[in-house]
Structures are given as structure tokens and as C-alpha cells.
C-alpha atoms as a PDB file:
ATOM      1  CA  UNK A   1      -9.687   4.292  29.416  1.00  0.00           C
ATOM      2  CA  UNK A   2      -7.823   1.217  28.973  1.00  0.00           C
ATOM      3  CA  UNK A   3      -6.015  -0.090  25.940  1.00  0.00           C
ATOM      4  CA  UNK A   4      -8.255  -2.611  25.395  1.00  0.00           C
ATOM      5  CA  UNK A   5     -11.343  -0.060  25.679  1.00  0.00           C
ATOM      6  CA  UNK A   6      -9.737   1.861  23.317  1.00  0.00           C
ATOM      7  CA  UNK A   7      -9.408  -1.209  21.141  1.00  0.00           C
ATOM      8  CA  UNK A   8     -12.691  -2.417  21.198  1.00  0.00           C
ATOM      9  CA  UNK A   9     -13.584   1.302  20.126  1.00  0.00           C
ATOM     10  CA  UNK A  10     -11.859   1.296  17.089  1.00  0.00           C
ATOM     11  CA  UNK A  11     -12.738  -2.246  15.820  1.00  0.00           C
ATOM     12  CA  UNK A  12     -16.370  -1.317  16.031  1.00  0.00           C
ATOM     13  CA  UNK A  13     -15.988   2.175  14.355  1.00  0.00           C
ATOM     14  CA  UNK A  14     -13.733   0.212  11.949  1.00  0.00           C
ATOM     15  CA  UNK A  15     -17.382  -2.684  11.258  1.00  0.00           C
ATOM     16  CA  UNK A  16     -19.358  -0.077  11.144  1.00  0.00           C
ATOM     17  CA  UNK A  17     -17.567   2.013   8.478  1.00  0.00           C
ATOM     18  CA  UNK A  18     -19.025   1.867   4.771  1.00  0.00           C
ATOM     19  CA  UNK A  19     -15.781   1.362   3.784  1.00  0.00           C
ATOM     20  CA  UNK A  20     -14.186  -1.146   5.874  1.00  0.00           C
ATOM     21  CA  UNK A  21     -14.950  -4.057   3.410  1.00  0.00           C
ATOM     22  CA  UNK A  22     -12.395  -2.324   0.892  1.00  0.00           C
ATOM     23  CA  UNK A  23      -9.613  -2.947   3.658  1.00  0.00           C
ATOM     24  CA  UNK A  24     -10.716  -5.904   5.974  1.00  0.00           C
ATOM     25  CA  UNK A  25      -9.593  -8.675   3.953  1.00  0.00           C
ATOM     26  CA  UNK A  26      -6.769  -7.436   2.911  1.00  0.00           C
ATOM     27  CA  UNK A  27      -3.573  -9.704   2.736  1.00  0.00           C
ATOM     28  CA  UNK A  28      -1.788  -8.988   5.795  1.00  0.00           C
ATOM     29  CA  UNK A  29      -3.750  -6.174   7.194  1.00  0.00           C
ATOM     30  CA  UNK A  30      -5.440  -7.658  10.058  1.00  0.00           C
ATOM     31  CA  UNK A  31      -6.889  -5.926  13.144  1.00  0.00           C
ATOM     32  CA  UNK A  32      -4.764  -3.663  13.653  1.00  0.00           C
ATOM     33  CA  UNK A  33      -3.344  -2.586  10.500  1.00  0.00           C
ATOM     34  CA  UNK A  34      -7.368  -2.784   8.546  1.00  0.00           C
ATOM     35  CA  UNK A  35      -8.548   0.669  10.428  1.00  0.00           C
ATOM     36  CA  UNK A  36      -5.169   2.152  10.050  1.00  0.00           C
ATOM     37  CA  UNK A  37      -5.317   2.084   6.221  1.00  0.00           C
ATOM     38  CA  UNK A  38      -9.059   3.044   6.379  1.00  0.00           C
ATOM     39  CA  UNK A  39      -8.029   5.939   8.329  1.00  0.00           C
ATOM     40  CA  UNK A  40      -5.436   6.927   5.693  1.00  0.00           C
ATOM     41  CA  UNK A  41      -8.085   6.804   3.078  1.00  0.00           C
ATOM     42  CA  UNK A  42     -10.679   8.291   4.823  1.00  0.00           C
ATOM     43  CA  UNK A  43     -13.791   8.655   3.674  1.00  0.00           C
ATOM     44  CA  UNK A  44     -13.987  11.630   1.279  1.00  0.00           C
ATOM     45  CA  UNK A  45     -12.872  10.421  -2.167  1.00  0.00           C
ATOM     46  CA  UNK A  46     -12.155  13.928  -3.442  1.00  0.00           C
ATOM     47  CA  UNK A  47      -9.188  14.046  -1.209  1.00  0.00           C
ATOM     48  CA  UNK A  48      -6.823  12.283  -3.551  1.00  0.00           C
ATOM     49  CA  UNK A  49      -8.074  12.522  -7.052  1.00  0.00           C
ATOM     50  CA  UNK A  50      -5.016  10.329  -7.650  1.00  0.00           C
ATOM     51  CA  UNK A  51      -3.332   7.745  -6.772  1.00  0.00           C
ATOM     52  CA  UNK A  52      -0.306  10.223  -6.904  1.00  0.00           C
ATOM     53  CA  UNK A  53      -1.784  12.674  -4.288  1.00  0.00           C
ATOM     54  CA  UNK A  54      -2.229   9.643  -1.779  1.00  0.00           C
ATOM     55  CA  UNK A  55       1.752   8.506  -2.227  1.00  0.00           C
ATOM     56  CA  UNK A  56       2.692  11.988  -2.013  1.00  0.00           C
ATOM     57  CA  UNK A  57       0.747  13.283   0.899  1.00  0.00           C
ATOM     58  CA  UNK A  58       1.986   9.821   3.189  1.00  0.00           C
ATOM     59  CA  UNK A  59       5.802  10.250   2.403  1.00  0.00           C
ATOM     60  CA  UNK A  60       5.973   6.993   0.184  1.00  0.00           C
ATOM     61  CA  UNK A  61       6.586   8.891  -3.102  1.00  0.00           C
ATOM     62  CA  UNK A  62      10.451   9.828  -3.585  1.00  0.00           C
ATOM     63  CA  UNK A  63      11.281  12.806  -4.621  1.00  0.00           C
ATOM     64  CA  UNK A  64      13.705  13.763  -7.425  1.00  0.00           C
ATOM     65  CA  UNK A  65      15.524  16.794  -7.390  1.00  0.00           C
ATOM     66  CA  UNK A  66      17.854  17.968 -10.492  1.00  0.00           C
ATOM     67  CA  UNK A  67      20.390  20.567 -10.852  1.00  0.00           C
ATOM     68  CA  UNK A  68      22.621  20.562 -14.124  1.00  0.00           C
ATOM     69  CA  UNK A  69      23.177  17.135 -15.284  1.00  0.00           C
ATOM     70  CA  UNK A  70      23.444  15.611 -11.277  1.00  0.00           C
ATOM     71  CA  UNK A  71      19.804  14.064  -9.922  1.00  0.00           C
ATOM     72  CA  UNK A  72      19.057  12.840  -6.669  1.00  0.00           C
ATOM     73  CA  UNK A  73      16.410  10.964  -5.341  1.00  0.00           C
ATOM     74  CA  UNK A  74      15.257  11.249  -1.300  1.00  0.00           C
ATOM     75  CA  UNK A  75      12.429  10.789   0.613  1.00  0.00           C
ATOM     76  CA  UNK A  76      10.015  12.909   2.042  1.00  0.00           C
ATOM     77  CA  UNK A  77      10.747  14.490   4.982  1.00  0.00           C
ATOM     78  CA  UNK A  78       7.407  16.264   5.509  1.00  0.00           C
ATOM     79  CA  UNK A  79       4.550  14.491   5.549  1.00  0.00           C
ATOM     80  CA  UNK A  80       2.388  12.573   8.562  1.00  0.00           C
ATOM     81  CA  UNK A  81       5.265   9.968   9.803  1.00  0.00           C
ATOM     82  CA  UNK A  82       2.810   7.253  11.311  1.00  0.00           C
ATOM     83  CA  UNK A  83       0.759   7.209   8.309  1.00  0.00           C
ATOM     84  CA  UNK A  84       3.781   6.356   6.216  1.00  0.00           C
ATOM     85  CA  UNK A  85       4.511   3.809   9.064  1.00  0.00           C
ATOM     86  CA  UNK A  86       1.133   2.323   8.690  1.00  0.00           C
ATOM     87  CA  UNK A  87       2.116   1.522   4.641  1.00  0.00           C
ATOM     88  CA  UNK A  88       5.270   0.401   5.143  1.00  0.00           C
ATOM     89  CA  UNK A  89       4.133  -1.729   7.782  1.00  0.00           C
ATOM     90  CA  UNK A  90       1.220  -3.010   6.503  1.00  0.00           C
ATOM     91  CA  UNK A  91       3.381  -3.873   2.502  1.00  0.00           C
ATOM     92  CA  UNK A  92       5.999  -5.706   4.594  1.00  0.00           C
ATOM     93  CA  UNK A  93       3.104  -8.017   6.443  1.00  0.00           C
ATOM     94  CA  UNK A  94       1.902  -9.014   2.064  1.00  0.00           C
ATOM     95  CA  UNK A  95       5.414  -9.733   1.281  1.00  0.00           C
ATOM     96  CA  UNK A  96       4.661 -13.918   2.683  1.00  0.00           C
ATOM     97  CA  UNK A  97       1.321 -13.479   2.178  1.00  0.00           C
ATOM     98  CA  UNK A  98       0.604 -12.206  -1.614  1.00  0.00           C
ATOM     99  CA  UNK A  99       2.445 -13.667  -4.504  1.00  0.00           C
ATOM    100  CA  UNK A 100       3.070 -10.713  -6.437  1.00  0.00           C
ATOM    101  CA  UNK A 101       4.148  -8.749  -3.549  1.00  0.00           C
ATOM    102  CA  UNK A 102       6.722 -12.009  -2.889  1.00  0.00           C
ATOM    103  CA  UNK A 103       7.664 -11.579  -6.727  1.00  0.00           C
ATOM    104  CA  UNK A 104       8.340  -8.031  -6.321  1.00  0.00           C
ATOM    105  CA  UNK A 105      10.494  -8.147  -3.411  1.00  0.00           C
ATOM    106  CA  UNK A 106      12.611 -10.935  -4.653  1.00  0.00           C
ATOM    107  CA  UNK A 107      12.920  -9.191  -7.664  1.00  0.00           C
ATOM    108  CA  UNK A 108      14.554  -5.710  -6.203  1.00  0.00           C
ATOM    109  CA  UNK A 109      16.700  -8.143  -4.176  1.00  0.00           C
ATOM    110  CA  UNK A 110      17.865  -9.160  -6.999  1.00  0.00           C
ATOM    111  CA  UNK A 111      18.908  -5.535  -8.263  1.00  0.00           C
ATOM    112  CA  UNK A 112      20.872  -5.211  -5.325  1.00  0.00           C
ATOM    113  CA  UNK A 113      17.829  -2.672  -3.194  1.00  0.00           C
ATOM    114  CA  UNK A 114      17.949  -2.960   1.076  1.00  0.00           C
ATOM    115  CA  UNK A 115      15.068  -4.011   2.593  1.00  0.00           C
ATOM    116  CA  UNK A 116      13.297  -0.877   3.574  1.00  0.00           C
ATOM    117  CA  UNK A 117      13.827   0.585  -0.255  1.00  0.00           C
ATOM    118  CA  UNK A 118      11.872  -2.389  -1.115  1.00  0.00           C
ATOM    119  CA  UNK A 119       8.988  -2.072   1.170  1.00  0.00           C
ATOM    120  CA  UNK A 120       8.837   1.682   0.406  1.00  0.00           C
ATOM    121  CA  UNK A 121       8.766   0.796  -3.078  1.00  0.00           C
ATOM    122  CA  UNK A 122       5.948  -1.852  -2.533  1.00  0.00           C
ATOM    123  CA  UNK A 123       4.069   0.532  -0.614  1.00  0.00           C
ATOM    124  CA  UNK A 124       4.224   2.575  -3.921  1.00  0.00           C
ATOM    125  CA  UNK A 125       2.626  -0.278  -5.608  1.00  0.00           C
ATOM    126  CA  UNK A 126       0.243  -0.901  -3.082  1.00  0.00           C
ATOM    127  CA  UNK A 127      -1.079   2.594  -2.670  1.00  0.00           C
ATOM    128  CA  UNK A 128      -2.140   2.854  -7.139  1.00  0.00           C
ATOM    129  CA  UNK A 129      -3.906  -0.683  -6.452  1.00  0.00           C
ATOM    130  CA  UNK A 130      -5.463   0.130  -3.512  1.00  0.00           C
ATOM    131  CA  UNK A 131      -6.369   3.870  -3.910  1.00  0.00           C
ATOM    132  CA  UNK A 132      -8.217   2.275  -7.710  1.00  0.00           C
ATOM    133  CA  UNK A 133     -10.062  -0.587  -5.279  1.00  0.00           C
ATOM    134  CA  UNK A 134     -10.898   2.535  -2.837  1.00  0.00           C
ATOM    135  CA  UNK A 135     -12.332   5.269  -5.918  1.00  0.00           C
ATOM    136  CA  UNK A 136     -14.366   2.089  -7.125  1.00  0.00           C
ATOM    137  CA  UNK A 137     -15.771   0.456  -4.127  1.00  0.00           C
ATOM    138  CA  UNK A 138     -14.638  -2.699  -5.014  1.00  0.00           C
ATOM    139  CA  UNK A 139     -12.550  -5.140  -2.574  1.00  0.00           C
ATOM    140  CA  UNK A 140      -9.108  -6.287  -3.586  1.00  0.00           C
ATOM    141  CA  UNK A 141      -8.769  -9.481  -5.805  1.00  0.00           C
ATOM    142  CA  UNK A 142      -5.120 -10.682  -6.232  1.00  0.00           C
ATOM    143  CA  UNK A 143      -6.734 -13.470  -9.028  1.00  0.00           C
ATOM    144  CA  UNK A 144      -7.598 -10.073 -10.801  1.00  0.00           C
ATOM    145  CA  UNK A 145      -4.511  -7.939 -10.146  1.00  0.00           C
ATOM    146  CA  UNK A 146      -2.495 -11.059 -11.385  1.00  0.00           C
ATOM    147  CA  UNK A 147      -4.293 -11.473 -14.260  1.00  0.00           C
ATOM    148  CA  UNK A 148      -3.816  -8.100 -14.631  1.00  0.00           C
ATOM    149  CA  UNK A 149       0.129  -8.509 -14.389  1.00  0.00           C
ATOM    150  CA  UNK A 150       0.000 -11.502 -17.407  1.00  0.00           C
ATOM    151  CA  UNK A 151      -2.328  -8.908 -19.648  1.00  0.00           C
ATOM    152  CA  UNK A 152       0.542  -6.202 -19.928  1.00  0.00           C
ATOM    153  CA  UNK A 153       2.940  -8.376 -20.095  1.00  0.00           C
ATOM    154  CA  UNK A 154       4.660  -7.748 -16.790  1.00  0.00           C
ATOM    155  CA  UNK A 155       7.782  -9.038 -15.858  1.00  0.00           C
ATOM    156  CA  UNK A 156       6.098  -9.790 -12.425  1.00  0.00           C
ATOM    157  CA  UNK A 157       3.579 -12.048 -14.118  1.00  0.00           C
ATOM    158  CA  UNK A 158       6.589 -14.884 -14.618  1.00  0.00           C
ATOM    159  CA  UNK A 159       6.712 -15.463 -11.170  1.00  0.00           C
ATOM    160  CA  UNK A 160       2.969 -15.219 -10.407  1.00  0.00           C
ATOM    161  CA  UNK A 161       1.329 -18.224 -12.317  1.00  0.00           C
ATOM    162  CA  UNK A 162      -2.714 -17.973 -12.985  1.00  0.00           C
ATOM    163  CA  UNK A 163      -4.985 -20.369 -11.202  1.00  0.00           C
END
């Protein structure tokens, strides 16, 4: 089996997923990166009741860890590597692509966070507005999610004007 074959494979499982609507279009996500975020979904919404579960489960959730008065924040160490890959991969392809997500990462420039802090943060973001899309079968719509942004009063919503 060639590369290609194995290519061709997954674009047509990808089509012919129920699904694959929810991801196809999505800013930045393309033909590669489309069935890898399907995949990390899956099918079965029960698996991640939450948002939450979804962040923690791929790695993209820190963790804070407390002893006396001194906290710490890390990331996850255990959890499925290339699935974490896939979001931080995928957030850093919206960053030109999606206003908000251009917003955001200026922003935590700004505050002085490196590069991959700010995608992993993104891919924080990302994961609550895409796992919500996912639970109600309903495609992404950055008019929405900006609009969104202006109704509670974001700080985000400054740099994303509504058209």
C-alpha cells in the first residue's frame, strides 16, 4: 500500500462520515488536518460529556499542582502525543486564517507568552468551541462565535469587528 492509497482511503472514510461536515470547513483544517480532528472526536458523543474531558484526555489542558502556598502549572505528560499534535497543529494553521484566533494570539504576545504557550492555549479555546459545534451537530460559524465575543463583552471582541 502506497501513501497515496492510503490517502485516498482516508479522504473517502473522512466524505463518508456523518460527521465530517462539523470539521471540513473548518478554518485551516484542510485535507489532512479535517479527518485528524474527526478522529479525535470520534463518533460516540458520550465520550466527553465535556468540553473538559476532551482537553484533558489530548494533553492540551495544563495541569496545576499546589503544595503550601507554591503552585505550578505543567503540561500533561500522559496522554495520546499525536492527538495533541493534531490540535496544536491544526490552532496554529487558524491563527492567519480566523480573526479571533489572530486577536488571541496577538493578545498573549502581548503578555509576554512564547509561541507554543499560545497555540496550546488556543487549542484550549478551540477544543470548548468545537467540542459545543460537535455535541450539537452544527458546523462552525466564526460570524456567530464573534458575535458571541461582542455579547459578553469580551476583550477579544475589540479586535474582531462585526460584519
Amino acid at each position: 500500500i502506497s501513501i497515496e492509497d492510503l490517502e485516498n482511503r482516508i479522504a473517502q472514510a473522512f466524505a463518508a462520515h456523518p460527521d465530517a461536515d462539523l470539521f471540513v470547513n473548518l478554518p485551516g483544517a484542510g485535507p489532512a488536518l479535517a479527518p485528524r480532528l474527526l478522529a479525535a472526536f470520534g463518533s460516540d458523543r458520550s465520550r466527553y460529556p465535556e468540553a473538559s474531558s476532551l482537553q484533558k484526555y489530548s494533553g492540551v489542558a495544563p495541569i496545576r499542582e499546589k503544595s503550601g502556598r507554591q503552585m505550578w502549572v505543567h503540561w500533561r505528560w500522559n496522554c495520546p502525543k499525536f492527538l495533541r499534535q493534531s490540535f496544536v497543529e491544526w490552532v496554529g494553521q487558524t491563527v492567519p486564517r480566523c480573526i479571533w484566533a489572530k486577536a488571541f494570539y496577538r493578545q498573549q504576545q502581548r503578555a509576554g507568552k512564547g509561541h507554543q504557550a499560545i497555540l496550546r492555549a488556543l487549542a484550549f479555546k478551540w477544543i470548548r468551541i468545537l467540542w459545543k459545534c460537535w455535541q450539537d451537530h452544527t458546523p462552525y460559524d466564526e460570524t456567530r462565535y464573534i458575535l458571541s465575543l461582542h455579547k459578553r463583552c469580551s476583550p477579544l471582541a475589540q479586535a474582531c469587528p462585526l460584519t
